[in-house]
C-alpha atoms as a PDB file:
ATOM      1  CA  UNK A   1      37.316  82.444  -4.651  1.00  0.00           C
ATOM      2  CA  UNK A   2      39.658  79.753  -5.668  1.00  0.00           C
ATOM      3  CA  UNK A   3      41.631  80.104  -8.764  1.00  0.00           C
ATOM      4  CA  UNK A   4      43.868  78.126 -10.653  1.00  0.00           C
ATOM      5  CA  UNK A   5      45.665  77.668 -14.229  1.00  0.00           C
ATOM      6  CA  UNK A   6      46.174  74.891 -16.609  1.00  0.00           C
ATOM      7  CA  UNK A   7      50.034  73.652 -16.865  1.00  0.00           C
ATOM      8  CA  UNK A   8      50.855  72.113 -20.475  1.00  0.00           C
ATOM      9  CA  UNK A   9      53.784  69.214 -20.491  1.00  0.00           C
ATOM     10  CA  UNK A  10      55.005  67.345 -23.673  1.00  0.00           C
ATOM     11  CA  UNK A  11      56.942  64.363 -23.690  1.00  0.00           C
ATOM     12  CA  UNK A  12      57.818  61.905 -26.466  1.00  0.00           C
ATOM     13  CA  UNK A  13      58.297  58.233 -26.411  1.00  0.00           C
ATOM     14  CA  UNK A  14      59.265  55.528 -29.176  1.00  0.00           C
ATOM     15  CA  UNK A  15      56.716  53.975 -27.745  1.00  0.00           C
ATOM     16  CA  UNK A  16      54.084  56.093 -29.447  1.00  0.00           C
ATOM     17  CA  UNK A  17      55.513  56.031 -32.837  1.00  0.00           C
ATOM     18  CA  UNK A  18      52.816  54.421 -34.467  1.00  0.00           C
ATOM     19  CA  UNK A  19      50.297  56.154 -32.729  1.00  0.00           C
ATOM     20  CA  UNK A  20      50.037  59.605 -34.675  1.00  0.00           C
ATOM     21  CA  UNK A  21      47.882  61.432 -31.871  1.00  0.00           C
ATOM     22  CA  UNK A  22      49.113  60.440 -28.912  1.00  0.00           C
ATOM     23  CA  UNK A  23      47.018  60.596 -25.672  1.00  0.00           C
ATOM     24  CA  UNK A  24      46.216  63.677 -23.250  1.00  0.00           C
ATOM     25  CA  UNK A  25      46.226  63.502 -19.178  1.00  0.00           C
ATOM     26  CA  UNK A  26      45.103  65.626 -16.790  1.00  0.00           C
ATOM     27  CA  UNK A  27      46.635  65.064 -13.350  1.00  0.00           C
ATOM     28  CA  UNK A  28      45.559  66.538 -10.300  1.00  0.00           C
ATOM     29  CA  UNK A  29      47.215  66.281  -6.673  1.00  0.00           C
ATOM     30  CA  UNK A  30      46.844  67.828  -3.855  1.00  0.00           C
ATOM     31  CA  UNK A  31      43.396  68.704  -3.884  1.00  0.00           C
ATOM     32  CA  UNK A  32      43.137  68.496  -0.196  1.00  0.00           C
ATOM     33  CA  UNK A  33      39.314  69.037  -0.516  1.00  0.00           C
ATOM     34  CA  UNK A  34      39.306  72.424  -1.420  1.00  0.00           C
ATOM     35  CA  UNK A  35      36.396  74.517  -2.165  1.00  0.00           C
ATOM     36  CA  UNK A  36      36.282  76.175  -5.539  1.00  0.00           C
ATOM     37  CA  UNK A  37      32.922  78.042  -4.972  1.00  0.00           C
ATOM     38  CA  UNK A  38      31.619  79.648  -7.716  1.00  0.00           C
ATOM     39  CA  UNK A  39      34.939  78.404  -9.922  1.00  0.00           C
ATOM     40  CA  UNK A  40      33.218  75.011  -9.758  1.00  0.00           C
ATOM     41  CA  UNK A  41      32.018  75.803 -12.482  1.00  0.00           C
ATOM     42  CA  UNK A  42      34.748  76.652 -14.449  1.00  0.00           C
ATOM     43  CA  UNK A  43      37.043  73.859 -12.802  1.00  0.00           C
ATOM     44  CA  UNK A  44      34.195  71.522 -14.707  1.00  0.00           C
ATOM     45  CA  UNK A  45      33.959  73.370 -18.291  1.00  0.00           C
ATOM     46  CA  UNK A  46      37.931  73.508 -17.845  1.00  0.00           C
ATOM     47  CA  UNK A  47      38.170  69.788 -17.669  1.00  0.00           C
ATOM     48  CA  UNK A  48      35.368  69.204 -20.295  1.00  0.00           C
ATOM     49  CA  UNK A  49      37.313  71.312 -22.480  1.00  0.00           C
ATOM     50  CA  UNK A  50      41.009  69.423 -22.276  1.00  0.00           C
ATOM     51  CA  UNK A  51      39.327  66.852 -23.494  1.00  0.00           C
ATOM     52  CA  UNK A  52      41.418  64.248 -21.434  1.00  0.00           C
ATOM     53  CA  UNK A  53      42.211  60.736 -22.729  1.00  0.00           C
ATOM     54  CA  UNK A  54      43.030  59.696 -18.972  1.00  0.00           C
ATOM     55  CA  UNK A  55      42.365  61.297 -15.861  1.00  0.00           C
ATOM     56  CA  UNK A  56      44.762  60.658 -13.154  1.00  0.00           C
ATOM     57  CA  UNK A  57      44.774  61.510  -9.003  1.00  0.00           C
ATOM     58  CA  UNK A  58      48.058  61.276  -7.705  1.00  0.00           C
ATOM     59  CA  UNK A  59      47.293  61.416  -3.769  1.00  0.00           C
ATOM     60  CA  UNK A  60      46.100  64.340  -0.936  1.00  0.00           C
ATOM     61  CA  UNK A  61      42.895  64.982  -2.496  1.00  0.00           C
ATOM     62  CA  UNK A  62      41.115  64.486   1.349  1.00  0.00           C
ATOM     63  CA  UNK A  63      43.004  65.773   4.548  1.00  0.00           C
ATOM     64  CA  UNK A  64      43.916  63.252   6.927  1.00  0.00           C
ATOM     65  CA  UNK A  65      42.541  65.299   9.797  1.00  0.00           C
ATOM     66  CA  UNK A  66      40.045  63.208  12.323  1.00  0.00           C
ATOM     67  CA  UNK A  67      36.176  64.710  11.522  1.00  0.00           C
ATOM     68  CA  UNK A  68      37.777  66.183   8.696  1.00  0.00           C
ATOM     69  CA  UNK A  69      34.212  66.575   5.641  1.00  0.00           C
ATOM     70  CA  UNK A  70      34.984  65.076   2.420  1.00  0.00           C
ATOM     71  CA  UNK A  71      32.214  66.917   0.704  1.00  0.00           C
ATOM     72  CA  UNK A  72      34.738  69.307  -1.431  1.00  0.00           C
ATOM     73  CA  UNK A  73      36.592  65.716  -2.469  1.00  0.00           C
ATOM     74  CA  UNK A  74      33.065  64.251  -3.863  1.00  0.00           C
ATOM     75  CA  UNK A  75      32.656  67.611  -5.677  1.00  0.00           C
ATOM     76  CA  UNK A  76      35.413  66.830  -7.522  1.00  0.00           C
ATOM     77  CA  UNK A  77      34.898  63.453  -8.268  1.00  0.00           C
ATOM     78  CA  UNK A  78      31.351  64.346  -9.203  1.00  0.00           C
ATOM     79  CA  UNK A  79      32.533  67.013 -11.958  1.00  0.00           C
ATOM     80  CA  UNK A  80      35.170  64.798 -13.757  1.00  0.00           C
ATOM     81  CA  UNK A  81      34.168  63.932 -17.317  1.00  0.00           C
ATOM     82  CA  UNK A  82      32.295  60.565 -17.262  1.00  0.00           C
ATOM     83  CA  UNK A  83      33.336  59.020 -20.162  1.00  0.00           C
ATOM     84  CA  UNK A  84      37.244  59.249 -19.152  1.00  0.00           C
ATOM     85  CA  UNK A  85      38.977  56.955 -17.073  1.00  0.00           C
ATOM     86  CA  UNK A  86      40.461  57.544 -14.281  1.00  0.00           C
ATOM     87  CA  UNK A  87      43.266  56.033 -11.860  1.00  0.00           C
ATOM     88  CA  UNK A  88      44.358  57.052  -8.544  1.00  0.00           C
ATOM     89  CA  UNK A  89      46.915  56.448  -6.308  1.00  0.00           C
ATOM     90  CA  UNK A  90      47.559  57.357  -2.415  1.00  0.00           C
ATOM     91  CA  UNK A  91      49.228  60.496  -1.008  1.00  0.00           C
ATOM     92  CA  UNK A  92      50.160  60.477   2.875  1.00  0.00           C
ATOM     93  CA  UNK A  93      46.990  61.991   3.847  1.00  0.00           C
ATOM     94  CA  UNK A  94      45.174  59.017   2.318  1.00  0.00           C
ATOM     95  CA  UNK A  95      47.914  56.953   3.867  1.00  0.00           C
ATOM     96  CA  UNK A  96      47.192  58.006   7.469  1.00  0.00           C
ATOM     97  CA  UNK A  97      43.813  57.738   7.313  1.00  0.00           C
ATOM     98  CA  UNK A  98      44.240  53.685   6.263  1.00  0.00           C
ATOM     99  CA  UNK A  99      46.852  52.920   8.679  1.00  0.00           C
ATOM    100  CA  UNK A 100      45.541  55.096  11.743  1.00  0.00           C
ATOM    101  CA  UNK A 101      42.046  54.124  11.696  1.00  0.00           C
ATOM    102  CA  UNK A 102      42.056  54.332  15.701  1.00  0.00           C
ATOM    103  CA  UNK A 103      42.951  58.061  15.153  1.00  0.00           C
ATOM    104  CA  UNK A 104      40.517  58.471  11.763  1.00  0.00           C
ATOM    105  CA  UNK A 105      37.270  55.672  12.483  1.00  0.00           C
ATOM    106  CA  UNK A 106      36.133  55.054   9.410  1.00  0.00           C
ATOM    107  CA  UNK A 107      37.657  57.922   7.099  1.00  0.00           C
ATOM    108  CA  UNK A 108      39.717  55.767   4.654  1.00  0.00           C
ATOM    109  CA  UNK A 109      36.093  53.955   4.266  1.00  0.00           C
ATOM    110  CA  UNK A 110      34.359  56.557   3.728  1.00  0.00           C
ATOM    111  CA  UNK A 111      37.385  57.843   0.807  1.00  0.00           C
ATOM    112  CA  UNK A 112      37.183  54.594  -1.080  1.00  0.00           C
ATOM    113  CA  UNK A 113      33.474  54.919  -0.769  1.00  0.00           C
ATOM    114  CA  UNK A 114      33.556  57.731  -2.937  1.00  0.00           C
ATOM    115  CA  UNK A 115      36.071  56.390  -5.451  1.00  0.00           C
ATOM    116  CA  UNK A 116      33.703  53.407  -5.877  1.00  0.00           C
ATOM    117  CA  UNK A 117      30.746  55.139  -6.508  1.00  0.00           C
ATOM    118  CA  UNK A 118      32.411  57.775  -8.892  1.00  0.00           C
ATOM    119  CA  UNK A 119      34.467  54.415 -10.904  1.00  0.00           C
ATOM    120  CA  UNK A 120      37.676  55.749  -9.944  1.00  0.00           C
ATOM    121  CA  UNK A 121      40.409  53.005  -9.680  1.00  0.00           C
ATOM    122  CA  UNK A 122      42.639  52.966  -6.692  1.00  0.00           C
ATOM    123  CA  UNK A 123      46.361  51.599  -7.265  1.00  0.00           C
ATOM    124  CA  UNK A 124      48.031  50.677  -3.900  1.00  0.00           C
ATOM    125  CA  UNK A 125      51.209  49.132  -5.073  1.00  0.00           C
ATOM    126  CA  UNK A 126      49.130  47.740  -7.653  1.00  0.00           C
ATOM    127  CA  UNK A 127      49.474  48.605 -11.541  1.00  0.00           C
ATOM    128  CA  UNK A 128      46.799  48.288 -14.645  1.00  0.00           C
ATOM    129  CA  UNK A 129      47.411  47.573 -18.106  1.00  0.00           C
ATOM    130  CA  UNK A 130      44.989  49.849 -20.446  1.00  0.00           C
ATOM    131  CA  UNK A 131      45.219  50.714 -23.936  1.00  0.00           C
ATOM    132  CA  UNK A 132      43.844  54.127 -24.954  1.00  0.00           C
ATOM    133  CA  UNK A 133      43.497  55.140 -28.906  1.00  0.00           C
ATOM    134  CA  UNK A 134      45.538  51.998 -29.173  1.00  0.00           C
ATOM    135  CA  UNK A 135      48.231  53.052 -27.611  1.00  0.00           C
ATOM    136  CA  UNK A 136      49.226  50.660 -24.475  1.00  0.00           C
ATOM    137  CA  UNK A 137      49.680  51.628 -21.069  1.00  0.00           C
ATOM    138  CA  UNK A 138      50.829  50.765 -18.081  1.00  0.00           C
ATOM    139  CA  UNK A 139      49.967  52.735 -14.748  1.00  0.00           C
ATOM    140  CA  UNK A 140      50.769  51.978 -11.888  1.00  0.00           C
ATOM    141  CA  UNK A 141      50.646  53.394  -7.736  1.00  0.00           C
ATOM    142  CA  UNK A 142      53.313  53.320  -5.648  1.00  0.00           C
ATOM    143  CA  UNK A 143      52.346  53.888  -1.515  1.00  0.00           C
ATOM    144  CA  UNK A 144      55.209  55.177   0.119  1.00  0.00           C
ATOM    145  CA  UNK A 145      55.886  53.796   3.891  1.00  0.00           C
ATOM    146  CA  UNK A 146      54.890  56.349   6.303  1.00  0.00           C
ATOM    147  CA  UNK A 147      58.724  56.294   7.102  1.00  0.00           C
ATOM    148  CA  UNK A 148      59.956  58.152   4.498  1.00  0.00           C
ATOM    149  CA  UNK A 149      57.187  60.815   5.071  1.00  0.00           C
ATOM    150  CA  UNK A 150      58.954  61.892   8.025  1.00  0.00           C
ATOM    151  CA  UNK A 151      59.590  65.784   8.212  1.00  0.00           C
ATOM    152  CA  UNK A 152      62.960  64.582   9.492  1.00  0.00           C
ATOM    153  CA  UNK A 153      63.984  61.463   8.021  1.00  0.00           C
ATOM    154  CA  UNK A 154      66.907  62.572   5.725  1.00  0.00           C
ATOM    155  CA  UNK A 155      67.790  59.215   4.346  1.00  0.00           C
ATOM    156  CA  UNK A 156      67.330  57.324   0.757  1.00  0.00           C
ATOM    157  CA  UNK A 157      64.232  55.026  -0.045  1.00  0.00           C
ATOM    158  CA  UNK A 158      65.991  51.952  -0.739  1.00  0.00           C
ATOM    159  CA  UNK A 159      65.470  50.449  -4.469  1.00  0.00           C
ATOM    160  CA  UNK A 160      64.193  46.708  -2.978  1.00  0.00           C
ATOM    161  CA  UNK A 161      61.389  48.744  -0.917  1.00  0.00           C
ATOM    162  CA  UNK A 162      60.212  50.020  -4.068  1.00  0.00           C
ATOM    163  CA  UNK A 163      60.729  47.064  -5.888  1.00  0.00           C
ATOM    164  CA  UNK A 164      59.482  44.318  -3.371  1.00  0.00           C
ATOM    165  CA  UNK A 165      56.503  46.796  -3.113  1.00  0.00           C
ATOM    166  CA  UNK A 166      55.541  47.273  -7.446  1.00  0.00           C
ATOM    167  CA  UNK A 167      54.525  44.882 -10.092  1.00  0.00           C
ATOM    168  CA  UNK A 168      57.094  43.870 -12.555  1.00  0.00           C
ATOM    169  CA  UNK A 169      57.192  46.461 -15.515  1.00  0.00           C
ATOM    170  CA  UNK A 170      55.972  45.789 -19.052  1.00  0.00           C
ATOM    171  CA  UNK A 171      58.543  47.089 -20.948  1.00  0.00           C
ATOM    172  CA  UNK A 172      56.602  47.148 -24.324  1.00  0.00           C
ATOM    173  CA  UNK A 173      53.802  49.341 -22.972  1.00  0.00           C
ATOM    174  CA  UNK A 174      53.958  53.315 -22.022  1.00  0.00           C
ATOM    175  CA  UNK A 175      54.707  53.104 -17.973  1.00  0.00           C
ATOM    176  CA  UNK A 176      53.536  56.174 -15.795  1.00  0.00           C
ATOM    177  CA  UNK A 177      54.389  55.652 -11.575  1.00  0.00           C
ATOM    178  CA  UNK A 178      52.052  57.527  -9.796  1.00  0.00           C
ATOM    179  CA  UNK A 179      53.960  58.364  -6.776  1.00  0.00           C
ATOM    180  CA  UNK A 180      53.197  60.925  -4.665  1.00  0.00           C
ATOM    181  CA  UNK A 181      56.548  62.435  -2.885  1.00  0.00           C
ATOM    182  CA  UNK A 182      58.996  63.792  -5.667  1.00  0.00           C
ATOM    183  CA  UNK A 183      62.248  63.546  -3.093  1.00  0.00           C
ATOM    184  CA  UNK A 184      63.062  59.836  -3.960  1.00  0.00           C
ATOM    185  CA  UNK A 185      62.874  60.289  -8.118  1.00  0.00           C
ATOM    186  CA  UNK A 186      66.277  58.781  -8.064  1.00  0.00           C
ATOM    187  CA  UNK A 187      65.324  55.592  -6.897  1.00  0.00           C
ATOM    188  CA  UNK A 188      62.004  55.226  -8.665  1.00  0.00           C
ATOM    189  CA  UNK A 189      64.150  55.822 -11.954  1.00  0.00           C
ATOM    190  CA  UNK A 190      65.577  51.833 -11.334  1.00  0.00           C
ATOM    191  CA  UNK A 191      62.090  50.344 -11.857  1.00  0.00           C
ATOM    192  CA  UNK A 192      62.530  52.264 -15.274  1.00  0.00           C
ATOM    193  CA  UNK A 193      59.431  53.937 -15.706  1.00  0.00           C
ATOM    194  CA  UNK A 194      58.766  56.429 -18.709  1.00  0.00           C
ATOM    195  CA  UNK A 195      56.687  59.052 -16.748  1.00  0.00           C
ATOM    196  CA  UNK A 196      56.585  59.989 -13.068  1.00  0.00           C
ATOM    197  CA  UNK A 197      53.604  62.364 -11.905  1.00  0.00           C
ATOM    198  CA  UNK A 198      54.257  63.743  -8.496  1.00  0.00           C
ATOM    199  CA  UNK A 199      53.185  66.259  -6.413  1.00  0.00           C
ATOM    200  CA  UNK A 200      53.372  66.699  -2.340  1.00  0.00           C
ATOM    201  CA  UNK A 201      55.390  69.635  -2.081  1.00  0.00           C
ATOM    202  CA  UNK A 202      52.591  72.271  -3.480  1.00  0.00           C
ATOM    203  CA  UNK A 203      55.056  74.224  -5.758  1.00  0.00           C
ATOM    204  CA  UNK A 204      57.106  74.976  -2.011  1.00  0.00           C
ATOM    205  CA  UNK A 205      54.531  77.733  -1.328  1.00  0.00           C
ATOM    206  CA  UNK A 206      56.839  80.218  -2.981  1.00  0.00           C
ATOM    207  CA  UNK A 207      57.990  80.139  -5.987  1.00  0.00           C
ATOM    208  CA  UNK A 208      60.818  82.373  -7.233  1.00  0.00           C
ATOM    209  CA  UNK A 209      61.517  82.586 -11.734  1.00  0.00           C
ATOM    210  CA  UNK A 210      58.163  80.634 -12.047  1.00  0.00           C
ATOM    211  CA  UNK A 211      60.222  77.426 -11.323  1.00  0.00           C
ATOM    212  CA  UNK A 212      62.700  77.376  -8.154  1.00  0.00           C
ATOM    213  CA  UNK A 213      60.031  75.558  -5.200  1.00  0.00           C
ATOM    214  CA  UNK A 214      61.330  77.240  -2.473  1.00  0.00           C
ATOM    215  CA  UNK A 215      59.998  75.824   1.333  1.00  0.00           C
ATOM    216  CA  UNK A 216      59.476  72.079   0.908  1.00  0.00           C
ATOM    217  CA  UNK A 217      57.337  69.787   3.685  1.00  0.00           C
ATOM    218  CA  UNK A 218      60.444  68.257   5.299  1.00  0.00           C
ATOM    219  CA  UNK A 219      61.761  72.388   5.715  1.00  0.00           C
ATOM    220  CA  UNK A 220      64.213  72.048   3.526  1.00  0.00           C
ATOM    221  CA  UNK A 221      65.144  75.277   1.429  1.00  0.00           C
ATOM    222  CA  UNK A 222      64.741  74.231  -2.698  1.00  0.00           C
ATOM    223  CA  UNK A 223      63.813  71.400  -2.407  1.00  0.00           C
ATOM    224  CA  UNK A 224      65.888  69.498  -5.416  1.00  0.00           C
ATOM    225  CA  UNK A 225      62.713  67.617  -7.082  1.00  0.00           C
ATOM    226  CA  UNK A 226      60.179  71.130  -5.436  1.00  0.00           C
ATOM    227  CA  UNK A 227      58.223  71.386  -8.634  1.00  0.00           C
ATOM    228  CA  UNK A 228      58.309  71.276 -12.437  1.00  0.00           C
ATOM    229  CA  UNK A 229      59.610  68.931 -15.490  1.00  0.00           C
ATOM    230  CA  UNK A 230      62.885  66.375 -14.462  1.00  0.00           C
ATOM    231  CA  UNK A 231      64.819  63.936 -17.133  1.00  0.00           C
ATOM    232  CA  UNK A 232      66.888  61.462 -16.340  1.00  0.00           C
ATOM    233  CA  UNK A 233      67.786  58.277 -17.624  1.00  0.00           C
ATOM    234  CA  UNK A 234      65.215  58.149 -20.335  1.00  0.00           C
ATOM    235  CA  UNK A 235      62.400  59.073 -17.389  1.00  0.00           C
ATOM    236  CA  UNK A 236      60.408  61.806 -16.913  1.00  0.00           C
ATOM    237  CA  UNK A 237      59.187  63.738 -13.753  1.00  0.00           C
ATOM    238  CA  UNK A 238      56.281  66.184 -13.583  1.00  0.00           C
ATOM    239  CA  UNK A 239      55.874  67.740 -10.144  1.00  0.00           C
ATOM    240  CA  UNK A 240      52.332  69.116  -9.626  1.00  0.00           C
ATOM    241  CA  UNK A 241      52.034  72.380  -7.536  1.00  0.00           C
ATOM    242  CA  UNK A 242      48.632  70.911  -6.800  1.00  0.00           C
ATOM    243  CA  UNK A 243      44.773  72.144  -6.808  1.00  0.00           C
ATOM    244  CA  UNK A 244      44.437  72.796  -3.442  1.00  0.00           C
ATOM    245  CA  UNK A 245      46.504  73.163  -0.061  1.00  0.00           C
ATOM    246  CA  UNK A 246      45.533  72.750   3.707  1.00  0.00           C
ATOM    247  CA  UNK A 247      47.073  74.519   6.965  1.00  0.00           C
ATOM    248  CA  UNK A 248      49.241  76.895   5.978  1.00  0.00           C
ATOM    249  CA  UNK A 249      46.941  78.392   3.005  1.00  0.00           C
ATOM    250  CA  UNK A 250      49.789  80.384   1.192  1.00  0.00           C
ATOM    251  CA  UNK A 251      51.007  80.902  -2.219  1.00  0.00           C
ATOM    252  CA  UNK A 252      53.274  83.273  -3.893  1.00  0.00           C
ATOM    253  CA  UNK A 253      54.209  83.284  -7.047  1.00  0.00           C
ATOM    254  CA  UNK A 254      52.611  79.673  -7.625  1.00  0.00           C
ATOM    255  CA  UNK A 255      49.031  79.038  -8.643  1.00  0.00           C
ATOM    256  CA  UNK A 256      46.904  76.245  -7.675  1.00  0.00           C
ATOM    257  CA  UNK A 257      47.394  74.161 -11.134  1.00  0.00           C
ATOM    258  CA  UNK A 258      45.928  71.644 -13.072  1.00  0.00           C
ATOM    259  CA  UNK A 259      48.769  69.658 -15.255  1.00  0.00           C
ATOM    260  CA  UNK A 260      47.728  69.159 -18.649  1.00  0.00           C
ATOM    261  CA  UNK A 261      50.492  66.199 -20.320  1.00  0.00           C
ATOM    262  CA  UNK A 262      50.452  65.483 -23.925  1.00  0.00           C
ATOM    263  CA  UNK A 263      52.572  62.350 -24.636  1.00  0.00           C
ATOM    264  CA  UNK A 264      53.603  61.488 -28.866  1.00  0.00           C
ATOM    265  CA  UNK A 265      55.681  59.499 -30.683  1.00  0.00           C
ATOM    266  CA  UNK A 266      58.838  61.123 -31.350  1.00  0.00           C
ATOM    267  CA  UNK A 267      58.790  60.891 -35.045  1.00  0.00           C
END
């Protein structure tokens, strides 16, 4: 039996001011079709109750294995609230299946299949402008080149691949950048958005003072960006631990999550 917890965020923006609510997200990554068997039911009444604004996917929710079922990943599409929007943007699994389809047939189909019939926008490099309890927002996806996946590749993601790759900001309108791999928050701070939502690293599979990720994909020890809340330069970061995981099922000290964001004005 699968089991999970709900991590609560705040952040604040100007931005929000004159908007004396605010909004609510729920983000989930790294689903990687997981089975919650009899928690279905309270993964649904848990997102019924957050009573979400915005619902947002920020990559891995299939596994990008060939033959792999999806049936887990239309589970969860099936259970989200209907009457909440919801955005999502690529992880590398979703990645390999769309640029490998001589390895995965017609997998990627089959994924953006399902998004379709459950009305869940896909961003690839693309962005949307929506407002929300009058509040405006801008969301957009960033898909990172397969590249700087690489277990190995110990390099920087350089700021004109991002930005050749992104929409021009709005900078009058709340900006979240869905991007999946946390390791390169330094350059996604230059295209100046106000919230990052990451995942990808799946809390490092052990956690040590509820915080410290400590095994990251690339098998680096603590990872720097491995999970948890990051400011810098008037951005946030929020690093998912994620819903699910896939191959190495292991976690210590670090639940499967689902991040809960809250974001006011800051008067």
């Amino acid at each position: 039996m699968k089991k999970f917890i709900v991590k609560k965020y705040s952040v604040t923006s100007e931005k929000l001011n004159n908007s004396p609510d605010g909004i609510r997200i729920v983000f989930i990554s790294d689903f990687h079709n997981t089975s919650f068997g009899e928690n279905w039911t309270k993964l649904q009444r848990t997102l019924d109750l957050l009573g979400a604004d915005l619902i947002l996917l920020g990559g891995d929710i299939v596994v990008g294995k060939p033959g792999q079922s999806m049936e887990h990943t239309e589970k969860l599409l099936s259970i989200l609230p209907e009457d909440v929007p919801v955005f999502a943007a690529n992880g590398n699994h979703e990645y390999r299946l769309k640029i490998y389809p001589e390895v995965y047939d017609s997998m990627y189909e089959q994924y953006l299949k399902l998004l379709e019939q459950y009305k869940v926008t896909l961003l690839e490099n693309k962005d949307v402008f929506v407002r929300i309890k009058d509040i405006s927002l801008k969301i957009a996806g960033y898909e990172l080149p397969r590249k700087y996946y690489d277990r190995f590749y110990r390099g920087i993601l350089p700021e004109e691949e991002l930005f050749s790759a992104l929409p021009d900001k709005d900078d009058r309108a709340f900006c979240i950048l869905l991007a999946h791999y946390p390791k390169y928050f330094e350059t996604y701070i230059r295209w100046k958005p106000d919230l990052i939502l990451s995942g990808h690293y799946h809390g490092g599979i052990i956690r040590l003072g509820g915080k410290h990720a400590v095994v990251g994909n690339d098998f680096t020890l603590f990872p720097k960006y491995g999970y948890g809340f990051f400011e810098k330069d008037h951005a946030a970061m929020i690093v998912s631990a994620g819903l699910g995981e896939h191959t190495l099922p292991l976690r210590l000290w670090n639940p499967r999550e689902l991040v809960c964001v809250d974001i006011k004005g800051k008067r």
